[in-house]
Protein backbone atom coordinates (compact mmCIF):
# COMPACT_ATOMS: atom_id res chain seq x y z
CA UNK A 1 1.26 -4.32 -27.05
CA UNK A 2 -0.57 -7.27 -28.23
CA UNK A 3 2.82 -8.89 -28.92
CA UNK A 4 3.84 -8.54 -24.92
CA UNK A 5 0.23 -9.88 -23.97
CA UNK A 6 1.18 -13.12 -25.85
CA UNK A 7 4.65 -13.53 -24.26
CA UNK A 8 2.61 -12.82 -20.90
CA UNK A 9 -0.07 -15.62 -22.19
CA UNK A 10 2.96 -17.94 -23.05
CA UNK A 11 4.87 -17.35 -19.90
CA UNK A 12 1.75 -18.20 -17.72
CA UNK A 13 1.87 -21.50 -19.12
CA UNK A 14 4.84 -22.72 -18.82
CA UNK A 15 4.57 -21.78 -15.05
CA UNK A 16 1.58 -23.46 -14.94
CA UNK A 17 3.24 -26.66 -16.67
CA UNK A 18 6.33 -26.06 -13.77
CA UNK A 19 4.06 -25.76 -11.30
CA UNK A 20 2.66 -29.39 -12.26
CA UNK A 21 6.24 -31.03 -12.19
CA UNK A 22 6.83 -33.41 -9.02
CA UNK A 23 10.27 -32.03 -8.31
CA UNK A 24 8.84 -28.11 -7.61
CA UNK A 25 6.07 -29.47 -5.53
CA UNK A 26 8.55 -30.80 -3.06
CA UNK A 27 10.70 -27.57 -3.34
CA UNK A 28 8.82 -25.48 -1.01
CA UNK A 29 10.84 -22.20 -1.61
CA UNK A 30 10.71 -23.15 -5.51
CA UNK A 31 7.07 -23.68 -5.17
CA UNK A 32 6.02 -20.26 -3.48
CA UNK A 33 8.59 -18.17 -5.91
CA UNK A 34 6.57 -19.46 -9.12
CA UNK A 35 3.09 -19.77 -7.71
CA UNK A 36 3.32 -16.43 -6.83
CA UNK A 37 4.54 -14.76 -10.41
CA UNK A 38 1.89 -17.01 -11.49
CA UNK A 39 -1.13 -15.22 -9.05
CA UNK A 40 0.84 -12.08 -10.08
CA UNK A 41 -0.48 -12.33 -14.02
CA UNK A 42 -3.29 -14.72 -13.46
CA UNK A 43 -5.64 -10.96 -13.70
CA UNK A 44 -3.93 -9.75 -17.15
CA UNK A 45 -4.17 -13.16 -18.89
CA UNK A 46 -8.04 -13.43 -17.95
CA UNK A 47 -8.40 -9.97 -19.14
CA UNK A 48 -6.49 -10.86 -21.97
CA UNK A 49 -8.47 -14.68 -23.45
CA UNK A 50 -12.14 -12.81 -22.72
CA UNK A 51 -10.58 -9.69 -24.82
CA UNK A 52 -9.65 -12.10 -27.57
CA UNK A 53 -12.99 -14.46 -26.65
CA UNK A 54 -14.87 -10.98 -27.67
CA UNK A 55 -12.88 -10.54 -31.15
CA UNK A 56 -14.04 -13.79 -32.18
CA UNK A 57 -17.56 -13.16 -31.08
CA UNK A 58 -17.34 -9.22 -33.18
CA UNK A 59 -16.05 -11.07 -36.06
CA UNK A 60 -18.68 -13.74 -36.32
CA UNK A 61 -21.65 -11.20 -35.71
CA UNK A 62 -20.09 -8.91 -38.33
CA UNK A 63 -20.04 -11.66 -40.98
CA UNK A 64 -24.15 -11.95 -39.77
CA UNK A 65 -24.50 -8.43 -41.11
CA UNK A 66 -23.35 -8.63 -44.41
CA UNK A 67 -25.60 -11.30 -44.86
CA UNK A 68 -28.89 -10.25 -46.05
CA UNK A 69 -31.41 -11.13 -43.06
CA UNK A 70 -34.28 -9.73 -41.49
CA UNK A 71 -34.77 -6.22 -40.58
CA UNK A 72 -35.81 -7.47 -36.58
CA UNK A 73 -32.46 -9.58 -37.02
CA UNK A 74 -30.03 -7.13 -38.37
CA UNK A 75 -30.95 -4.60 -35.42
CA UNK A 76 -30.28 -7.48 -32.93
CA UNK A 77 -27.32 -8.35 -34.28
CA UNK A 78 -26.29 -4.44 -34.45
CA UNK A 79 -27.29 -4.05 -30.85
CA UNK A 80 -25.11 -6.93 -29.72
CA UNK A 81 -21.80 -5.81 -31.84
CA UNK A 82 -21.95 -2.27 -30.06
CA UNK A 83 -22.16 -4.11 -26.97
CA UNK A 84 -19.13 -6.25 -27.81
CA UNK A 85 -17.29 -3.11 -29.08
CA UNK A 86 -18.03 -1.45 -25.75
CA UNK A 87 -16.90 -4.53 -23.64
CA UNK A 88 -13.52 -4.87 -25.92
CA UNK A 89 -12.72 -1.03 -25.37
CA UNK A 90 -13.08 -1.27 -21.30
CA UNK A 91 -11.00 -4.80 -21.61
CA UNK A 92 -8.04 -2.00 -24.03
CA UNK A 93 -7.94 0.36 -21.36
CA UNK A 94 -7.25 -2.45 -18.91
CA UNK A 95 -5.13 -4.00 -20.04
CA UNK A 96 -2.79 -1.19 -21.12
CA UNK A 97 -2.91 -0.19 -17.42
CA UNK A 98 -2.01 -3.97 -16.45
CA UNK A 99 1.00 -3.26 -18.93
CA UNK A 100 1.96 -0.49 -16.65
CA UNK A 101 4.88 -1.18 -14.49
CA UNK A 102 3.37 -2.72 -11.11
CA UNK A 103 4.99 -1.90 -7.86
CA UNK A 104 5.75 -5.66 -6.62
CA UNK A 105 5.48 -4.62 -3.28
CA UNK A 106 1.57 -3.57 -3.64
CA UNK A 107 0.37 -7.20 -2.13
CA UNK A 108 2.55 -6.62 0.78
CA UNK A 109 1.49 -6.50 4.48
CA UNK A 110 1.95 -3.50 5.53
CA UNK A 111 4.22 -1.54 8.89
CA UNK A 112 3.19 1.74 9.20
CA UNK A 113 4.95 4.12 11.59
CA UNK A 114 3.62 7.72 12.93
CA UNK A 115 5.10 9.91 14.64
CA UNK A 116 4.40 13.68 16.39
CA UNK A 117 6.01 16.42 14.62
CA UNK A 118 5.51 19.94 14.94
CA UNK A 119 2.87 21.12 17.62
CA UNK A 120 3.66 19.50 21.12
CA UNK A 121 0.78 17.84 22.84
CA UNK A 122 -1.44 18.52 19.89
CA UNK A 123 0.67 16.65 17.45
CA UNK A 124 0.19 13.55 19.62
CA UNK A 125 -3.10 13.73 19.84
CA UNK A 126 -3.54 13.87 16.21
CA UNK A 127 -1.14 10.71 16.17
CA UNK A 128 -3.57 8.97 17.62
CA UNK A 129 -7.05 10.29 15.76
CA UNK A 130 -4.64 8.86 12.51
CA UNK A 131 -4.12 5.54 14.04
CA UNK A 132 -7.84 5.35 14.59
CA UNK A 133 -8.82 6.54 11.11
CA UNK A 134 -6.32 3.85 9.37
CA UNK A 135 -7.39 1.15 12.19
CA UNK A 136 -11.04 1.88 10.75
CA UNK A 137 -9.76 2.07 7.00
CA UNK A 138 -8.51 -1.44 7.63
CA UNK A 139 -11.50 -3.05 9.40
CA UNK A 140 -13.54 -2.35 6.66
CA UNK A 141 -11.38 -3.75 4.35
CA UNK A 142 -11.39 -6.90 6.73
CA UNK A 143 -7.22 -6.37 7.42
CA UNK A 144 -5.90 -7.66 10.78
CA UNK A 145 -4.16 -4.46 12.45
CA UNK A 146 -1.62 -5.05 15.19
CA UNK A 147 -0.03 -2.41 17.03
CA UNK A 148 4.06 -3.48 17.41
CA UNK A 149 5.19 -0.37 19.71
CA UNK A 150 4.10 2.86 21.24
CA UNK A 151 5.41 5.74 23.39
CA UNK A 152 1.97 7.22 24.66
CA UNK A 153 1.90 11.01 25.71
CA UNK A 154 0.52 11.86 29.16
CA UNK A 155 -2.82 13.43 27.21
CA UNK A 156 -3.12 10.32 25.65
CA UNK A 157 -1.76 10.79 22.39
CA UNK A 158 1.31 9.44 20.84
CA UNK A 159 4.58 10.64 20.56
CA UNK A 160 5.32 7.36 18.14
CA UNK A 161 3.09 4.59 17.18
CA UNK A 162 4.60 1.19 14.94
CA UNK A 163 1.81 -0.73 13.85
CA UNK A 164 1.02 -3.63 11.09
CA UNK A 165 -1.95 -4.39 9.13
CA UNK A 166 -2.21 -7.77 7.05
CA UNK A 167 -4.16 -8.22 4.33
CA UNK A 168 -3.41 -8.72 0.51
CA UNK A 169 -3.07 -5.49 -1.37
CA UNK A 170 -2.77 -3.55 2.13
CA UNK A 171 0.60 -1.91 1.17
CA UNK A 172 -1.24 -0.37 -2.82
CA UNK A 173 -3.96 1.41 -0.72
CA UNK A 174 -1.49 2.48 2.34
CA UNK A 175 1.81 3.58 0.31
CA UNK A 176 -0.02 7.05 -0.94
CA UNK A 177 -0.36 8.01 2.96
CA UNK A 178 3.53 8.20 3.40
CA UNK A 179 4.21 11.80 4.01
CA UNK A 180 3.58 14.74 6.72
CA UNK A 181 -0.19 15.16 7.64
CA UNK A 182 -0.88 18.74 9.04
CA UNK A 183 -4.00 19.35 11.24
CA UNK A 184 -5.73 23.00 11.76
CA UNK A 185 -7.76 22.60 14.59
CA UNK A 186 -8.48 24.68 18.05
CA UNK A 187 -6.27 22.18 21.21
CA UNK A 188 -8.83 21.30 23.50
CA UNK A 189 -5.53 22.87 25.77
CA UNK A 190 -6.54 26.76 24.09
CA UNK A 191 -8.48 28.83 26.12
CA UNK A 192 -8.40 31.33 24.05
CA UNK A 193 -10.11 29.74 21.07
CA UNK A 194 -6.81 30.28 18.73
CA UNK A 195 -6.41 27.86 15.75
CA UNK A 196 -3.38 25.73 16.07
CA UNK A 197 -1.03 23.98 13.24
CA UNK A 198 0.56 20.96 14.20
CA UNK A 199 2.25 18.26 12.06
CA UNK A 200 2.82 14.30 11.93
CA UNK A 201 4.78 12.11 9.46
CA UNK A 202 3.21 8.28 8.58
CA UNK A 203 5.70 6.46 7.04
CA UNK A 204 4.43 3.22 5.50
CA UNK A 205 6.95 0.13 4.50
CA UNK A 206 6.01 -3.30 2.70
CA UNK A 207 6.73 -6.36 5.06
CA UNK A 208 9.40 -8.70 3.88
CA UNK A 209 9.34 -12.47 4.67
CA UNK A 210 11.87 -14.25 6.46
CA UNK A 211 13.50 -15.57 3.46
CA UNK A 212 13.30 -13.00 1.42
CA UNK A 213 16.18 -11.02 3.36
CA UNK A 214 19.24 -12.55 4.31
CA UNK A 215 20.55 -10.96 7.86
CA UNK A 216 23.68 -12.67 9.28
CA UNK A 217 22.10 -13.48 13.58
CA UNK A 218 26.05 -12.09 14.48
CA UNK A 219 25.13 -8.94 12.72
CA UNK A 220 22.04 -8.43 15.31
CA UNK A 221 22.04 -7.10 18.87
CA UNK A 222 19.36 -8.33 21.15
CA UNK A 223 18.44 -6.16 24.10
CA UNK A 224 15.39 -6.74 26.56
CA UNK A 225 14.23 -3.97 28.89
CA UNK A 226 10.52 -3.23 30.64
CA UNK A 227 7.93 -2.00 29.28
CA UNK A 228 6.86 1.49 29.46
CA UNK A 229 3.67 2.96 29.68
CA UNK A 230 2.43 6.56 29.37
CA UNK A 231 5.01 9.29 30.12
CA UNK A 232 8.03 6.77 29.80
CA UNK A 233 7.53 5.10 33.04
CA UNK A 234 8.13 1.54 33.27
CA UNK A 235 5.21 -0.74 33.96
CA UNK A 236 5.72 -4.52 33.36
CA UNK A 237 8.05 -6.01 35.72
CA UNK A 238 9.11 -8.47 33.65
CA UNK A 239 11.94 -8.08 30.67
CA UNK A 240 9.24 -8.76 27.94
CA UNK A 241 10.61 -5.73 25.58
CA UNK A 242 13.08 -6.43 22.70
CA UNK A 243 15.00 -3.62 21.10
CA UNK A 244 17.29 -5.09 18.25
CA UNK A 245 20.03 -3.33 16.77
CA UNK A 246 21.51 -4.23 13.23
CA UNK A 247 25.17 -3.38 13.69
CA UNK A 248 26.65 -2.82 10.15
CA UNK A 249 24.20 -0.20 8.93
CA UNK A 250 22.84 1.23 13.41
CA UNK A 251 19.04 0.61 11.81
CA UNK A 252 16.73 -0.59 15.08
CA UNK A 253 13.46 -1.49 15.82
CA UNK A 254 11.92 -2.51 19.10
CA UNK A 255 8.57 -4.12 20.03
CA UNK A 256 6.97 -3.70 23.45
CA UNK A 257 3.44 -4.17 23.07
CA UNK A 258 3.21 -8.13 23.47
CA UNK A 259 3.29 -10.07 27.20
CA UNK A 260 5.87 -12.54 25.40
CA UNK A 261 9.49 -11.34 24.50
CA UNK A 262 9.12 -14.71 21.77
CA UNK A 263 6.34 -12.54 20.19
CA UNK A 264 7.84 -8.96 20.55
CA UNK A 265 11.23 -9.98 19.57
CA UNK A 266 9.54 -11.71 15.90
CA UNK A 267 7.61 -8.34 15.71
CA UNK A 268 10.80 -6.34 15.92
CA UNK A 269 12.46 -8.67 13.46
CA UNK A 270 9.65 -7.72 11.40
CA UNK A 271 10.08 -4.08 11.41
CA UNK A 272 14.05 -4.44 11.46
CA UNK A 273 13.50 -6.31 7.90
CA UNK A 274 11.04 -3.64 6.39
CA UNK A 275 13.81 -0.85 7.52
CA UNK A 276 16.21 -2.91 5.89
CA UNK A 277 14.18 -3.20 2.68
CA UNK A 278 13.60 0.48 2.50
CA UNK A 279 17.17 1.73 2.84
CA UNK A 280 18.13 -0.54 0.04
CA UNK A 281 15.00 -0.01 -2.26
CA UNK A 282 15.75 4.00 -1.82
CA UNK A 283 19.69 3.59 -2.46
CA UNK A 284 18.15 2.11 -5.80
CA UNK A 285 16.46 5.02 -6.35
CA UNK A 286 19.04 7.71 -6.07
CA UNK A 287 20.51 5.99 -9.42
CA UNK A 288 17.01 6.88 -10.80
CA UNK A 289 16.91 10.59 -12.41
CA UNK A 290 15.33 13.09 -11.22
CA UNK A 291 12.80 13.82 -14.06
CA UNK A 292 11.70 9.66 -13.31
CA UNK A 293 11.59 10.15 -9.31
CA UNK A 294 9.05 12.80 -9.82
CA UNK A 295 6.96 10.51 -12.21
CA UNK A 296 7.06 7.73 -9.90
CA UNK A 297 7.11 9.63 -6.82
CA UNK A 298 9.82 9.70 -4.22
CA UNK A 299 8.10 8.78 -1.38
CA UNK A 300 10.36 10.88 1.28
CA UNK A 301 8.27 11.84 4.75
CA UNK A 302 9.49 15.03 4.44
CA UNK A 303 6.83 15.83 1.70
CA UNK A 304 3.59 17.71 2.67
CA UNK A 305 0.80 15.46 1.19
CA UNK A 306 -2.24 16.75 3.15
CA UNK A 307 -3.83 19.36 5.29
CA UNK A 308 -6.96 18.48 8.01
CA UNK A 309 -8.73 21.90 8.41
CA UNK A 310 -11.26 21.04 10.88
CA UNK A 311 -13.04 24.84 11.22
CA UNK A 312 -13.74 24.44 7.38
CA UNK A 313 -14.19 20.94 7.85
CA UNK A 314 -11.63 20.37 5.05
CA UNK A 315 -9.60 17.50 3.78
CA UNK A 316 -6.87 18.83 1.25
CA UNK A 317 -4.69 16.62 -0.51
CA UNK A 318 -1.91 18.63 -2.49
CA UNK A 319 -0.71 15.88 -4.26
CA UNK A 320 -3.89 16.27 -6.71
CA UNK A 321 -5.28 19.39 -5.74
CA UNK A 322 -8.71 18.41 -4.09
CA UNK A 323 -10.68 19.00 -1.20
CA UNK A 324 -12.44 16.89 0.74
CA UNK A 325 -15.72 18.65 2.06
CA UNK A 326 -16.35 15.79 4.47
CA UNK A 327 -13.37 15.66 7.39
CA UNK A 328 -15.33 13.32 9.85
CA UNK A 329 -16.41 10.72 7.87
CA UNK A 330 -12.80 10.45 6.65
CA UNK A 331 -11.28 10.51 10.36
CA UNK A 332 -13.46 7.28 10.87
CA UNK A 333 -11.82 5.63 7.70
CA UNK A 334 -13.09 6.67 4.44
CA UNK A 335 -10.46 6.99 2.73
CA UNK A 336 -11.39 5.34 -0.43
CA UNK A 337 -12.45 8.20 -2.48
CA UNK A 338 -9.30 10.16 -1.70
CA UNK A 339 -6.97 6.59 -1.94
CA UNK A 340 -8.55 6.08 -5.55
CA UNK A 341 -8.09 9.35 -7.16
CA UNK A 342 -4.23 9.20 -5.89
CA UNK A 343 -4.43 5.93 -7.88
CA UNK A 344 -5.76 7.17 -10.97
CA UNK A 345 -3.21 10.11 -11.13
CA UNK A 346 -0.23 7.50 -10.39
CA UNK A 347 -1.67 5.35 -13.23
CA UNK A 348 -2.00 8.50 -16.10
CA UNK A 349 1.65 9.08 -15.35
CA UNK A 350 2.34 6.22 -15.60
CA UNK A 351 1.09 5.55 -18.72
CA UNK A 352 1.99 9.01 -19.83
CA UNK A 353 5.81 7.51 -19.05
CA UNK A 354 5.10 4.82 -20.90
CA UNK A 355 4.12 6.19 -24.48
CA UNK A 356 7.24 9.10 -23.94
């Protein structure tokens, strides 16, 4: 381990003596690649000098103690080498989770798509009560959210809702909340009192910059219609929509939600590029076996991750096996007890991966 931490050390500094070079500072796409691998270890080689910083400190305080001092002194000294020992044993465990292999889409901005499943009107509505519990999620996170397209139900749910959220580290929190959602609730529609179950899949994809992804423009086709509002019915006079169609693989993505077709037709480039992403990133991943899909996690929507149970006022997540005993106050966007033990379990397989 300690051997890969000093290739890590040594590799930070030569892209810190690159990054000083004249001829990468006027190579903009140059420039961005390495400052970015750079910010990407910048946490692990920190953890990594104040680890070795606290050696040094140990083995000077330890060379106190077999001196012959003062009783007052020795227990000083004592008090300050368990406190070193402690410090150097949280800095281990760090950094052998750093060593972990780090999804390099976890910085990403974030497009997140629900959509009604199973359960009519009631699916919709829950729809929206999810867009409202991530839109909350990310305000208190400070993350801009931006809704790119929606197809509102005539209760005022959603039948499908494409939104993104920017911020750094948006996609590590929002990937675990890719799956089906169920809801157990009574419809404000029942008379009868009767507890419906109603589903709705959130599928979440990193963004990709412009440069990242090559698309060929004669590969793309542009269409414009009106906007529509509730119930499909059109409601902007003006062409302002942009549906775009990428011809060699039938992936589209459309963007209604802006008064400018400029800005909706950049916001369904946006989506188009994330769609792209994922097809290729899970085309990777059939090559994978299966015994290392289920270790990493596959990721498909069709997976049951977590159940809403709003007479028990119960938040199940059967990806870990807990319940939540606290449904509201997760509706209005805390999710970072629930986010957090998803992470901890992804990081013990992990490292359980590793050492097999």
């Amino acid at each position: 381990m300690f051997e890969k931490l000093e290739l890590i050390q040594r590799h930070y500094d030569e892209l810190s003596q690159l990054l000083a070079q004249v001829e990468i500072a006027t190579d903009h796409r140059r420039l961005q690649e390495l400052s970015k691998e750079r910010a990407g270890l910048e946490d692990i080689v920190s953890m990594y000098q104040e680890y070795k910083a606290k050696g040094k400190e140990l083995g000077e305080l330890e060379a106190l103690l077999n001196a012959r001092g003062e009783a007052e002194m020795t227990a000083l000294v004592k008090e300050e080498v368990s406190k070193l020992k402690e410090r150097q044993g949280e800095l281990l465990r760090e950094l052998k989770l750093s060593l972990t292999p780090k999804d390099p889409n976890d910085d990403r901005d974030v497009i997140v798509e629900i959509r009604a499943g199973a359960g009519g009107e009631e699916a919709s509505l829950f729809a929206g009560d999810l867009f409202r519990m991530y839109s909350r999620y990310a305000q208190t996170k400070g993350w801009q959210v931006e809704v790119i397209d929606s197809n509102q139900s005539e209760r005022g749910g959603f039948k499908e809702l494409i939104f993104e959220i920017k911020g750094k580290g948006a996609f590590s929190r929002f990937k675990h909340e890719r799956g089906v959602h169920r809801v157990q609730r009574v419809p404000a529609t029942e008379a009868s009192g009767r507890i419906h179950t109603s589903t709705t899949t959130v599928a979440v994809l990193p963004e990709v910059e412009e440069i990242e992804l090559d698309i060929n423009p004669d590969d793309l086709k542009m269409e414009f219609f009106h906007s529509r509002g509730a119930g499909g019915q059109n409601v902007n006079k003006v062409t302002t929509a942009v549906r775009i169609t990428h011809l060699p693989t039938g992936i589209m993505a459309s963007c209604q939600d802006e008064r400018s077709q400029i800005r909706n037709r950049m916001k369904a480039m946006a989506v188009l590029r994330a769609r792209l992403l994922d097809m290729e990133q899970r085309k990777q991943s059939e090559s994978i076996d299966k015994e290392r899909r289920m270790q990493v996690g596959s990721g498909q929507r069709a997976e049951k991750i977590r159940t809403y149970n709003f007479p028990q006022n119960r938040v199940t997540d059967h990806r870990i096996n807990l319940s939540f005993h606290d449904l509201q106050q997760i509706l209005e966007g805390e999710l970072d007890e629930i986010i957090e033990a998803l992470i901890s379990k992804e990081q013990v397989e992990q490292l359980e991966a590793a050492v097999t």
